[in-house]
Protein backbone atom coordinates (compact mmCIF):
# COMPACT_ATOMS: atom_id res chain seq x y z
CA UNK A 1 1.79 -6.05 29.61
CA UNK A 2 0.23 -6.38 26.32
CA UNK A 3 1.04 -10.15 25.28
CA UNK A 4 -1.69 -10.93 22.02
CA UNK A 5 -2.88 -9.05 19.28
CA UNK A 6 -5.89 -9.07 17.14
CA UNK A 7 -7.42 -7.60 13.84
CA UNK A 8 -9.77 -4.21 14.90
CA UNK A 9 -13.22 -4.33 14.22
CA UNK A 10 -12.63 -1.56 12.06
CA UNK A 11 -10.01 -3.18 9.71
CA UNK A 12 -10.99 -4.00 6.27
CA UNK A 13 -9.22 -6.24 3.55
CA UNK A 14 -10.08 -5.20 -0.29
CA UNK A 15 -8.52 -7.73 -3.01
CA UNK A 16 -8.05 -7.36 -6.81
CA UNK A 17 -8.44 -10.67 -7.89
CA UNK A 18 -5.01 -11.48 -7.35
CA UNK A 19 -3.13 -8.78 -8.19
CA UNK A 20 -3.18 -7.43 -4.64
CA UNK A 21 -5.06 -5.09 -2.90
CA UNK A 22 -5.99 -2.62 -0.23
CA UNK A 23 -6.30 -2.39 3.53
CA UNK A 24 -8.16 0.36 5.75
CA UNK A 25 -9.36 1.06 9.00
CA UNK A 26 -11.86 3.75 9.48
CA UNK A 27 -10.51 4.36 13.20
CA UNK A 28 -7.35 5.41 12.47
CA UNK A 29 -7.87 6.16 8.85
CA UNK A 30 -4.79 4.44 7.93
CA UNK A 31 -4.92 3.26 4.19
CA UNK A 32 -2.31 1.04 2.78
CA UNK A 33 -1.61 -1.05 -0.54
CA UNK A 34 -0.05 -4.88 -0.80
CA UNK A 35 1.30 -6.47 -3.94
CA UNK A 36 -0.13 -10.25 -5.04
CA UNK A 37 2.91 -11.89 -3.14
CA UNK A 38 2.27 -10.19 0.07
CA UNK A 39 -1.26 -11.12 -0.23
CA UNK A 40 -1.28 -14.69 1.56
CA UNK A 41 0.36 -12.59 4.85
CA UNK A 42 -2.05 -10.13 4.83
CA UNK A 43 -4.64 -12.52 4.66
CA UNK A 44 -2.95 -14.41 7.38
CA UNK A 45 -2.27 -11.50 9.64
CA UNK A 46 -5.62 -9.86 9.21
CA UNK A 47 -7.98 -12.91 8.89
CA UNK A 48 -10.88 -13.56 11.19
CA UNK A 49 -9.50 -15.39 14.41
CA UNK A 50 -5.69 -14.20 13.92
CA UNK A 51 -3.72 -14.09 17.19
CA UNK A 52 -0.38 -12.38 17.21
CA UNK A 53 2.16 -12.58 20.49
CA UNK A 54 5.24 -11.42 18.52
CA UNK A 55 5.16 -8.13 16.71
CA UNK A 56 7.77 -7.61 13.88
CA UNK A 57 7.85 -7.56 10.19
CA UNK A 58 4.12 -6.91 8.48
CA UNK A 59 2.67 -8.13 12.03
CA UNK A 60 4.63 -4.60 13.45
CA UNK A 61 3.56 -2.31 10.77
CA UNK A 62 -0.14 -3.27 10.61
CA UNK A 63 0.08 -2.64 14.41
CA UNK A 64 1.52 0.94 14.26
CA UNK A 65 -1.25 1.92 11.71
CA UNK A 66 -3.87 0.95 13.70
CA UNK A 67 -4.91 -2.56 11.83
CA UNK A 68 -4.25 -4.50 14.98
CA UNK A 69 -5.25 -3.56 18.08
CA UNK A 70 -4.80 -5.21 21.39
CA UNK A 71 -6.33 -8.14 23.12
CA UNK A 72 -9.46 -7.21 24.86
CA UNK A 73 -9.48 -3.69 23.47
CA UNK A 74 -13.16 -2.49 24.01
CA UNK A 75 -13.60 -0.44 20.32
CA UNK A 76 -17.16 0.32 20.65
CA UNK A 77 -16.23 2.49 23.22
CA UNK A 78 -13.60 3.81 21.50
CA UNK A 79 -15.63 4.93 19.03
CA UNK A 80 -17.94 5.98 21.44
CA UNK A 81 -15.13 8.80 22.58
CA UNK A 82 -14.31 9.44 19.27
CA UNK A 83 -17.92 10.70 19.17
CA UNK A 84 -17.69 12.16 22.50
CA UNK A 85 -14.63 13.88 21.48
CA UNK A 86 -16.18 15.63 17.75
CA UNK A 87 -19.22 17.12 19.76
CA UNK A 88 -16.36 18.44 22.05
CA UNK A 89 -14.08 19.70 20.28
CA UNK A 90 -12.71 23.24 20.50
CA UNK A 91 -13.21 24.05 16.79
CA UNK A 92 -16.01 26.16 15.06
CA UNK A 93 -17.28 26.20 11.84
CA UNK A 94 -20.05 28.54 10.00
CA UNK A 95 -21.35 28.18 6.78
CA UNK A 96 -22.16 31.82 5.52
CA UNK A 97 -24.66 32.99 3.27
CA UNK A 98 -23.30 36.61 2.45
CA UNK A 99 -26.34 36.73 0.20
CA UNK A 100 -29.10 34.41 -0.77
CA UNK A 101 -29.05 35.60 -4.17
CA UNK A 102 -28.24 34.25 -7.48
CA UNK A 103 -27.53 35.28 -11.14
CA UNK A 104 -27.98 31.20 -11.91
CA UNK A 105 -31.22 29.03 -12.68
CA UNK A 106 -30.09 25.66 -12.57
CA UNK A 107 -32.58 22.99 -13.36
CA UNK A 108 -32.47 20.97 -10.29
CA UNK A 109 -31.53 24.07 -7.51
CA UNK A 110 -33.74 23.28 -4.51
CA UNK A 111 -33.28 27.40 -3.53
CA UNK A 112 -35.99 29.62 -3.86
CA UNK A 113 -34.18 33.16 -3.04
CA UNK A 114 -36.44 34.30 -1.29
CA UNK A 115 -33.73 37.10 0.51
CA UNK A 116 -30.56 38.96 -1.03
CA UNK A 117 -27.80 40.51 0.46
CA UNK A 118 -26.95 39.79 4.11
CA UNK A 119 -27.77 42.89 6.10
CA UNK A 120 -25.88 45.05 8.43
CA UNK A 121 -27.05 43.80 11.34
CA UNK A 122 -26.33 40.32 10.51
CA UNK A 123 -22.51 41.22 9.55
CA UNK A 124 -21.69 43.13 12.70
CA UNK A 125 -23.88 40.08 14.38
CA UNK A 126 -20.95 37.74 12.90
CA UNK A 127 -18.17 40.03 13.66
CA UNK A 128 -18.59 40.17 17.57
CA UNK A 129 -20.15 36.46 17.45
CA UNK A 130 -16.54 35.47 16.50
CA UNK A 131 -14.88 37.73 18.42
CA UNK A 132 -16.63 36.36 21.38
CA UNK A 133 -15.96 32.78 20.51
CA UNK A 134 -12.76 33.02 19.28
CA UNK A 135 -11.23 33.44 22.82
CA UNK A 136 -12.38 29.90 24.14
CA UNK A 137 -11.46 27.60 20.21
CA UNK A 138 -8.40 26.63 18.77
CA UNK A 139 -9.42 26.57 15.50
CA UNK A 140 -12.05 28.34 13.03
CA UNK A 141 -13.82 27.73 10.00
CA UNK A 142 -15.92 29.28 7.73
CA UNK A 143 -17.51 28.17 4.55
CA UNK A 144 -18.80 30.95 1.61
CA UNK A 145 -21.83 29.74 0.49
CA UNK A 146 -25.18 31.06 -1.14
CA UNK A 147 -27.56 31.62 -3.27
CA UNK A 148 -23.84 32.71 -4.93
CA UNK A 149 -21.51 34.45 -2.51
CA UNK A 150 -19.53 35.84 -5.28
CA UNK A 151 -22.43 38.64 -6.35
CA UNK A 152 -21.28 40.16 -2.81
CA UNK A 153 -17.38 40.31 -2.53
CA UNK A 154 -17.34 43.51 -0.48
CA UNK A 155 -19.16 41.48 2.22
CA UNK A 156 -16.80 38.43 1.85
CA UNK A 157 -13.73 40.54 1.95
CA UNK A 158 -14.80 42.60 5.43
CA UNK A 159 -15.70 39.72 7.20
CA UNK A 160 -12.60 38.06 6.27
CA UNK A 161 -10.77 40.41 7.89
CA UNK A 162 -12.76 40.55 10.92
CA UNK A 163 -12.28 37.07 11.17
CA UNK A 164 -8.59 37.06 10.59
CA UNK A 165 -7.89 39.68 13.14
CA UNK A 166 -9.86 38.05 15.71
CA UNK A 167 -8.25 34.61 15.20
CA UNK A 168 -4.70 36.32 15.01
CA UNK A 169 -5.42 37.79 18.56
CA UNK A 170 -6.57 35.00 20.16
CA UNK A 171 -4.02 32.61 18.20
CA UNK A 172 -6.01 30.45 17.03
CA UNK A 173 -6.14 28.73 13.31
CA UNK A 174 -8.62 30.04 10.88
CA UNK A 175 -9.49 28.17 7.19
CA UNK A 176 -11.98 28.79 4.98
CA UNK A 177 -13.39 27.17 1.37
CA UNK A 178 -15.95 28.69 -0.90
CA UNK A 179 -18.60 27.11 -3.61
CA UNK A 180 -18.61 28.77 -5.91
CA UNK A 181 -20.89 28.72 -9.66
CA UNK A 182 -16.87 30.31 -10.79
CA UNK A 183 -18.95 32.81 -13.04
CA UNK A 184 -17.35 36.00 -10.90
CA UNK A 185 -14.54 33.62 -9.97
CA UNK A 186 -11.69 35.68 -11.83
CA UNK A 187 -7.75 35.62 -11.12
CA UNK A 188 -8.09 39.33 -9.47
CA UNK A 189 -10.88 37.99 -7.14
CA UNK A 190 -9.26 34.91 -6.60
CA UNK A 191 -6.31 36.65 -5.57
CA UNK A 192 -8.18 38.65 -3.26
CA UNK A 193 -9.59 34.98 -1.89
CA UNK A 194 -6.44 33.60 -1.14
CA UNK A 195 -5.53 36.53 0.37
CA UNK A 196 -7.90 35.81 3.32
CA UNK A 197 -7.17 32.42 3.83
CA UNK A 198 -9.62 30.95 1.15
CA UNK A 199 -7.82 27.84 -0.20
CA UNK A 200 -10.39 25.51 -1.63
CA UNK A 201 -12.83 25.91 -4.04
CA UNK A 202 -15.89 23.89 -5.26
CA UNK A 203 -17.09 24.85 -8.70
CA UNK A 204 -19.72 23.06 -11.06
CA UNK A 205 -19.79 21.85 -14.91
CA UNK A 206 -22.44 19.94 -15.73
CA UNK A 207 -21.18 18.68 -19.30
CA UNK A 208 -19.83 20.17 -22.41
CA UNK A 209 -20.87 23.61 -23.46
CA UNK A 210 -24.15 22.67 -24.81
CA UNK A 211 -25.10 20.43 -22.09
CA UNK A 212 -23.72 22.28 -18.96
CA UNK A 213 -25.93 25.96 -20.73
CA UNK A 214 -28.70 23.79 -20.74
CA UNK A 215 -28.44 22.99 -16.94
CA UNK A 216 -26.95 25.79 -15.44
CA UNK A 217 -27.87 28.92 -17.25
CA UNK A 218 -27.88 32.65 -16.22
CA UNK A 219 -30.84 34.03 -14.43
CA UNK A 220 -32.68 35.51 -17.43
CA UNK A 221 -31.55 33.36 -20.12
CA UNK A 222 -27.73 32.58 -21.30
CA UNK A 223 -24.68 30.37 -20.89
CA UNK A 224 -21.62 30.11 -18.35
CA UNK A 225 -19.69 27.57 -19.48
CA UNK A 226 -17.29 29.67 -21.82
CA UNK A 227 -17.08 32.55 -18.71
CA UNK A 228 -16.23 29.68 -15.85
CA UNK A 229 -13.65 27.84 -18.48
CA UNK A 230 -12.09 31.20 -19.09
CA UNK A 231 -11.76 31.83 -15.04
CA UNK A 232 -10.58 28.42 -14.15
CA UNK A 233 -8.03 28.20 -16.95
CA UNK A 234 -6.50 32.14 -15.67
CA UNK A 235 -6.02 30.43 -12.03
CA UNK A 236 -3.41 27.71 -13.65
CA UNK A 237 -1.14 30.85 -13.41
CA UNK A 238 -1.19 31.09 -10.06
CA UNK A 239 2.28 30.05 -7.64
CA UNK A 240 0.39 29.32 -4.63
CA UNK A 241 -1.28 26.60 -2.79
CA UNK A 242 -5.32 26.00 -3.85
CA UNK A 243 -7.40 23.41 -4.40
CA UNK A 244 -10.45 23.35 -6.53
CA UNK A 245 -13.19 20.90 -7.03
CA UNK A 246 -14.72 20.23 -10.15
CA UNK A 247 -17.82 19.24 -9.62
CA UNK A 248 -19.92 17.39 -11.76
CA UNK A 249 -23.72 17.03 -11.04
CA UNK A 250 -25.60 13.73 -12.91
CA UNK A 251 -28.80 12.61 -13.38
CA UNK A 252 -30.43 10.41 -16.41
CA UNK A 253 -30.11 14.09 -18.60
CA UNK A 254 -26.64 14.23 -18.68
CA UNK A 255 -24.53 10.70 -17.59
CA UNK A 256 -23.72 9.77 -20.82
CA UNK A 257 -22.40 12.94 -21.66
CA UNK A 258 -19.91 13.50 -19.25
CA UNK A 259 -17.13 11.28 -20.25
CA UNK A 260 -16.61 14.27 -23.48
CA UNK A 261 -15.91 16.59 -20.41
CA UNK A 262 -13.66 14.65 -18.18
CA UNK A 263 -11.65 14.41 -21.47
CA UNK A 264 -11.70 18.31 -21.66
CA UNK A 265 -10.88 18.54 -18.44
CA UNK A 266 -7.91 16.54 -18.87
CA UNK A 267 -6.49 18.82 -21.83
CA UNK A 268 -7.05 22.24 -19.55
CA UNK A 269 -5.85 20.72 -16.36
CA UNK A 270 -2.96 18.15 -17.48
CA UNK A 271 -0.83 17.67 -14.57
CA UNK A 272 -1.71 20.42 -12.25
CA UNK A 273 -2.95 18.07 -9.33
CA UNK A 274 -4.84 21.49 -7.95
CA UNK A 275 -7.63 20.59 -9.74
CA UNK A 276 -9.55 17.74 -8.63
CA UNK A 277 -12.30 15.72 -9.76
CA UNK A 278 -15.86 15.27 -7.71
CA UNK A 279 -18.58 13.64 -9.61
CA UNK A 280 -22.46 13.92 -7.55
CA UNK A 281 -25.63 12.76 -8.22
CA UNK A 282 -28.34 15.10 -8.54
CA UNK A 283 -31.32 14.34 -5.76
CA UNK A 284 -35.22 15.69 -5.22
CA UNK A 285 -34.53 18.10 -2.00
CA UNK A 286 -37.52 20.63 -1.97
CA UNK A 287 -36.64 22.79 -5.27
CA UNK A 288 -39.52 24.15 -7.49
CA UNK A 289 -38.97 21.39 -10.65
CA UNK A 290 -38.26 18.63 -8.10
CA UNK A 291 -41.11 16.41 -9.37
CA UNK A 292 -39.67 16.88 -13.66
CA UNK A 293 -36.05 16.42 -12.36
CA UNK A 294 -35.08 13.35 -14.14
CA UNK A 295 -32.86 11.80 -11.06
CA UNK A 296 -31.29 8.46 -11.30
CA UNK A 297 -32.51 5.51 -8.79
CA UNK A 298 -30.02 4.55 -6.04
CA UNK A 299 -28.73 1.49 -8.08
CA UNK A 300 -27.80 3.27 -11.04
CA UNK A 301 -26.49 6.60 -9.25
CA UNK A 302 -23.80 4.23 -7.23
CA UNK A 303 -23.06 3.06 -11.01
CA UNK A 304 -22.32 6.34 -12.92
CA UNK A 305 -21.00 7.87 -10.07
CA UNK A 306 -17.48 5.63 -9.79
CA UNK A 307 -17.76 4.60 -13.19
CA UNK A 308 -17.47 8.16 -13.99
CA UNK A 309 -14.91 9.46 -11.47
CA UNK A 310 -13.20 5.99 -12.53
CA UNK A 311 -13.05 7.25 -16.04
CA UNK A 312 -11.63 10.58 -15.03
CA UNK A 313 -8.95 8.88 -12.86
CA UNK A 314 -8.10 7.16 -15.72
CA UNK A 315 -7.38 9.86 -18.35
CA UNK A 316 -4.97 11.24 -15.43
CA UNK A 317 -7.63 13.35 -13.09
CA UNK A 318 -6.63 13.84 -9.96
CA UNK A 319 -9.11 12.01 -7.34
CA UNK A 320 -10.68 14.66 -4.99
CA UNK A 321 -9.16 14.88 -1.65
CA UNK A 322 -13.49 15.25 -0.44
CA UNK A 323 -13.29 11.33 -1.03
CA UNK A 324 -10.35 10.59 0.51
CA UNK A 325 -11.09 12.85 3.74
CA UNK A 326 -14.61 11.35 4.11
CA UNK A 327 -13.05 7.60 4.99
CA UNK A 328 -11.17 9.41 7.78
CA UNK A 329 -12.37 9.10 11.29
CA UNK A 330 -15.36 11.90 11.67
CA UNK A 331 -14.66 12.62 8.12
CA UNK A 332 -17.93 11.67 7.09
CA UNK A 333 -19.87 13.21 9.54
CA UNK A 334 -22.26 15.95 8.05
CA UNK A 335 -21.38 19.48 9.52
CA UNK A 336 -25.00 19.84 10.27
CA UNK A 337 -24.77 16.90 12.67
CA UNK A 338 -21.65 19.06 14.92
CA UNK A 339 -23.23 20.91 17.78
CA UNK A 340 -20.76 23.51 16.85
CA UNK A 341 -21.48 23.74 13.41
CA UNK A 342 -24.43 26.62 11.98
CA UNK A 343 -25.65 27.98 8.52
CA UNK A 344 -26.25 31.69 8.74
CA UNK A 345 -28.77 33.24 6.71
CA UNK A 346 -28.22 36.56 4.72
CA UNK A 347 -30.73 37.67 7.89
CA UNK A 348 -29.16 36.38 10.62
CA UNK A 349 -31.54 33.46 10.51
CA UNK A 350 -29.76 30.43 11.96
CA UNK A 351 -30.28 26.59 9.89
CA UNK A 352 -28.49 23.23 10.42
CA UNK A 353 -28.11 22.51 6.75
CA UNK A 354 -27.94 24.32 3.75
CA UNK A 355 -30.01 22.28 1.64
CA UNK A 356 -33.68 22.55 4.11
CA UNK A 357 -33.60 26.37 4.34
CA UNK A 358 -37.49 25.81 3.67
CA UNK A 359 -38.22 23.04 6.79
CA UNK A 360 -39.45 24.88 9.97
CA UNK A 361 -36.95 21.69 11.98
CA UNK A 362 -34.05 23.36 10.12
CA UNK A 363 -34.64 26.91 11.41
CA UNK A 364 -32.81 26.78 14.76
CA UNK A 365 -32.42 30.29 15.93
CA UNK A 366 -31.41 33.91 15.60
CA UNK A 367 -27.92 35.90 15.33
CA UNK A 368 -29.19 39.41 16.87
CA UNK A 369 -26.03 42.42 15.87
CA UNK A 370 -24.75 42.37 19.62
CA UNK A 371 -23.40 38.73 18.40
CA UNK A 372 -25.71 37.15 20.82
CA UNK A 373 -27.64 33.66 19.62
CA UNK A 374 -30.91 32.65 20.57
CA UNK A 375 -31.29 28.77 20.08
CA UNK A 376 -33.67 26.24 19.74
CA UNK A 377 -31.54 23.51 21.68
CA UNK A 378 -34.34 20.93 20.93
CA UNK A 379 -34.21 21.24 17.37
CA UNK A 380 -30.97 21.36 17.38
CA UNK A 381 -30.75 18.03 19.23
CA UNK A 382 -32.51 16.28 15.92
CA UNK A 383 -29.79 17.04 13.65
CA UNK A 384 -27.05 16.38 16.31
CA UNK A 385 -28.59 13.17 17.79
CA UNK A 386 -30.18 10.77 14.97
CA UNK A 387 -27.28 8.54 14.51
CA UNK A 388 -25.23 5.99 16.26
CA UNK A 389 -26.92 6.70 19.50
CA UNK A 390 -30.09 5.83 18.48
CA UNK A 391 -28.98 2.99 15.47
CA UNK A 392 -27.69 -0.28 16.67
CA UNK A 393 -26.54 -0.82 13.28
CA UNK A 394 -24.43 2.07 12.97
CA UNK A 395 -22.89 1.46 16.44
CA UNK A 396 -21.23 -1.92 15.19
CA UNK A 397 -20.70 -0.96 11.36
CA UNK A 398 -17.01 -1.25 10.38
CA UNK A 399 -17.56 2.20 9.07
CA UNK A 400 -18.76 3.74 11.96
CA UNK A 401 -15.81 5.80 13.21
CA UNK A 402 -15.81 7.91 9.99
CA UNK A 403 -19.50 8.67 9.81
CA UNK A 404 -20.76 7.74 13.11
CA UNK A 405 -24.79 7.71 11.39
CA UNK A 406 -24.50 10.93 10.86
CA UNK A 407 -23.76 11.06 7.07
CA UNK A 408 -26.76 13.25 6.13
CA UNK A 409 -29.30 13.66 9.33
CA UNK A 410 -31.35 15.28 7.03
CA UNK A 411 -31.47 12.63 4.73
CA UNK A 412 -32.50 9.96 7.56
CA UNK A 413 -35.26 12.27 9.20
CA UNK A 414 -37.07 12.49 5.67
CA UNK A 415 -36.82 8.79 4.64
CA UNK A 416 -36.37 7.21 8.06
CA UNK A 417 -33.61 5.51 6.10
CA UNK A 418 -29.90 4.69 6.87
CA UNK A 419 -27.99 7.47 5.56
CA UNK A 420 -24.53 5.40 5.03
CA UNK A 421 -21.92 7.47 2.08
CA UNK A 422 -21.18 6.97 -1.24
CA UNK A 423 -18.06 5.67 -0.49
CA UNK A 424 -18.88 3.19 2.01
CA UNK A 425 -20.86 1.42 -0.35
CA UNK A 426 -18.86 0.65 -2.98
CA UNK A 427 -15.56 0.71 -0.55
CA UNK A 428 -13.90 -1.15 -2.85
CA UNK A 429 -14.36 0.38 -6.02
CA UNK A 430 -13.10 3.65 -3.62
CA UNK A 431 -10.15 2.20 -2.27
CA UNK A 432 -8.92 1.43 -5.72
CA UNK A 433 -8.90 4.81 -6.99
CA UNK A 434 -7.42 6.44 -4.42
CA UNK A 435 -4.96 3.91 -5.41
CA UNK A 436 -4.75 4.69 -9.10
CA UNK A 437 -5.16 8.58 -7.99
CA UNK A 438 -2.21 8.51 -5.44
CA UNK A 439 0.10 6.73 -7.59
CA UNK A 440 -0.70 9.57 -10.23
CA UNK A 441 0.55 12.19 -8.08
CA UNK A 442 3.19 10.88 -7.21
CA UNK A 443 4.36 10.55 -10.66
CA UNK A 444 2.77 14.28 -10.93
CA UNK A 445 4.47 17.57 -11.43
CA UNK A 446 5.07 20.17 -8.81
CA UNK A 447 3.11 20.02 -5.45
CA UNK A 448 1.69 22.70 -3.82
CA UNK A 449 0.23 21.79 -0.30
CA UNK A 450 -3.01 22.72 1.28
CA UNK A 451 -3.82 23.30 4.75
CA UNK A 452 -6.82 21.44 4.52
CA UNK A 453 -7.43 22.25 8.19
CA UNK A 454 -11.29 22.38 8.24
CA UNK A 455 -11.46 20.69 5.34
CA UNK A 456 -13.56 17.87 6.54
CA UNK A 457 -16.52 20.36 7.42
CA UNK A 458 -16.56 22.31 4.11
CA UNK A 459 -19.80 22.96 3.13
CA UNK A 460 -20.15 20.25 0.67
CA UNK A 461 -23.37 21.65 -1.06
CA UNK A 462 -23.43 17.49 -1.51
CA UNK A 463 -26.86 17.71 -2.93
CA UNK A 464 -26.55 21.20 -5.13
């Protein structure tokens, strides 16, 4: 019989200077908010050395959500299952390159396209890989990527419905997200996406009109703000359930301009909570202008990135749900870190991640058109093995159930560096806008749920 209990090793207390605060545990990814006068109880109840024999009132509820835990609980090797459990797990999810093409130059793109369309082989390759697998998962997902999928809808849409028909046999759950540059992105298309399960979008603006041309022009010479404005503001007319991110990529070119777009933003997308805020900093990852991109230090990209997504929360910007699912447990573990997680090239080629399609340890096999893989199980075992296992820091960080040091393994075997999120380190800056954000929606308009089932393995394109 369970006769004490204590705070987890996971639990952590934020405070606002006296006008309350936030709690969260990154085991059970509970999240929850306390007023000033509840403060001195929380404290109390949570605080280093707390002993409780009597559960009722706060001491009760802090104990259902996974803030206490009992005496002698072992967590490390809790989280050690929890671990066990993600490289387990009877899920799938494939990151798809129906082409490697694209009608954008971006400044600070790290692609080189050096292939186009996916070929035949490689899409009757996916269709009976997935047929195969889909009769030993419960759940599949698959995330459009490029170059810019969108050039090749005709390949989208028939795989879709391969996919769909194989899942629906089997009965098994099937989700899917796209990123998108939201030039080709328009209602009739996006119609067509939704159709096949395709519920969340990621789509870039750099800036204002002037300053987003100047980054992200058409291949050839030309702008895209106007055209992606135009799309995005059609989909507003749409009764269904979506989510989009707007991304916004920063470095020292454009930070101080993007406070005139989150203020645009706000005008277009007043009160539709479908639209969603996610503000990036722009990093040197292999591209051709790497060495004149004019990226921010560590120091000051932690600044502008939550003072900027704090301004947008602010003016009434809906906090994207990519934050909030990356504090959950294995939320922010990097797809390319799952065993059952695998980029497919527009030739069948097989990566880890989608940013190294260049480094020879990224290129871990083959999809033939029979649907049978050939892998490179050691490589593979670099991506899938460089974190808590081999970091004694990471196995007793607070944070470790949602990232497990596995945040970017791509990241730590270039810089032999820690690769811990954006959130964890500035948790409390974090915490407090998903405050502010949550309370926001739920003064908001009408809801429309997402099946976000997958979500936490979209293909991010975190450093596009």
């Amino acid at each position: 019989m369970i006769s004490r209990w204590i705070p987890s090793r996971y639990s952590t207390i934020v405070r606002w200077n006296g006008k309350g605060g936030m709690i969260y545990n990154s085991f059970s990814g509970a999240m929850a908010s306390f007023e000033p006068d509840e403060e001195a109880e929380v404290l109390k109840v949570l605080g280093k050395g707390a002993r409780h024999e009597e559960l009722s009132g706060m001491v009760s509820d802090l104990r259902d959500a996974g803030f206490l835990v009992p005496d002698g609980t072992d967590e490390l090797a809790q989280a050690q299952k929890l671990h066990a459990a993600l490289n387990e797990a009877k899920s799938m999810h494939l990151v798809i390159m129906p082409t490697e093409a694209c009608n954008f130059r971006c400044t600070y793109c790290y692609q080189s396209f050096p292939r186009g369309v996916m070929t035949r082989e490689t899409i009757d390759g996916l269709k009976a890989y997935v047929r195969q697998a889909a009769e030993s998962i419960e759940h599949f997902t698959v995330s459009w990527f490029g170059g810019e999928p969108l050039l090749v809808p005709d390949t989208i849409v028939e795989l879709s419905d391969s996919f769909l028909e194989s899942c629906s046999k089997n009965g098994i759950g099937y989700s899917a997200d796209m990123s998108t540059n939201g030039y080709f992105l328009t209602k009739e298309r996006f119609m067509e996406l939704l159709d096949r399960n395709v519920r969340r979008f990621m789509v870039t603006l750099d800036g204002t009109e002037p300053v987003h041309d100047r980054r992200r022009g058409l291949r050839g010479g030309g702008g895209t703000f106007e055209t992606i404005i135009g799309n995005l503001k059609a989909l507003r007319d749409v009764d269904a359930a979506f989510a989009v991110d707007i991304r916004v990529n920063f470095d020292q070119d454009n930070a101080e301009e993007v406070p005139d777009l989150l203020t645009k933003l706000f005008a277009w997308f007043e009160g539709d909570k479908r639209f969603q805020l996610l503000i990036r900093p722009v990093g040197r990852w292999g591209g051709r202008n790497d060495d004149r991109i004019p990226v921010c230090d560590r120091t000051a990209s932690d600044a502008h990135l939550w003072e900027l997504t704090g301004l947008g929360v602010e003016q009434g910007l809906p906090l994207s749900e990519t934050i909030i699912d990356s504090l959950m447990p294995s939320g922010a573990v990097c797809y390319a870190a799952k065993p059952n997680a695998f980029v497919i090239g527009a030739d069948g080629r097989l990566y880890k991640c989608s940013v190294a399609l260049d480094d020879p340890v990224n290129h871990v096999g083959q999809l033939y058109a029979d649907g049978s893989m050939v892998l490179d199980t050691d490589k593979i075992a670099r991506w899938t093995g460089s974190g808590e296992e081999r970091d004694p820091v990471c196995r007793t960080c607070y944070f470790r159930p949602a990232c497990q040091g596995n945040h970017c393994p791509l990241y730590r075997m270039r810089t032999g560096k820690r690769p811990c999120p954006h959130e964890k380190r500035k948790l409390k800056h974090v915490l407090e806008l998903i405050g502010k954000s949550q309370d926001q929606v739920k003064g908001g308009g009408e809801e429309h749920e997402v099946d976000s089932s997958g979500h936490n393995n979209r293909a991010s394109g975190e450093y596009r």
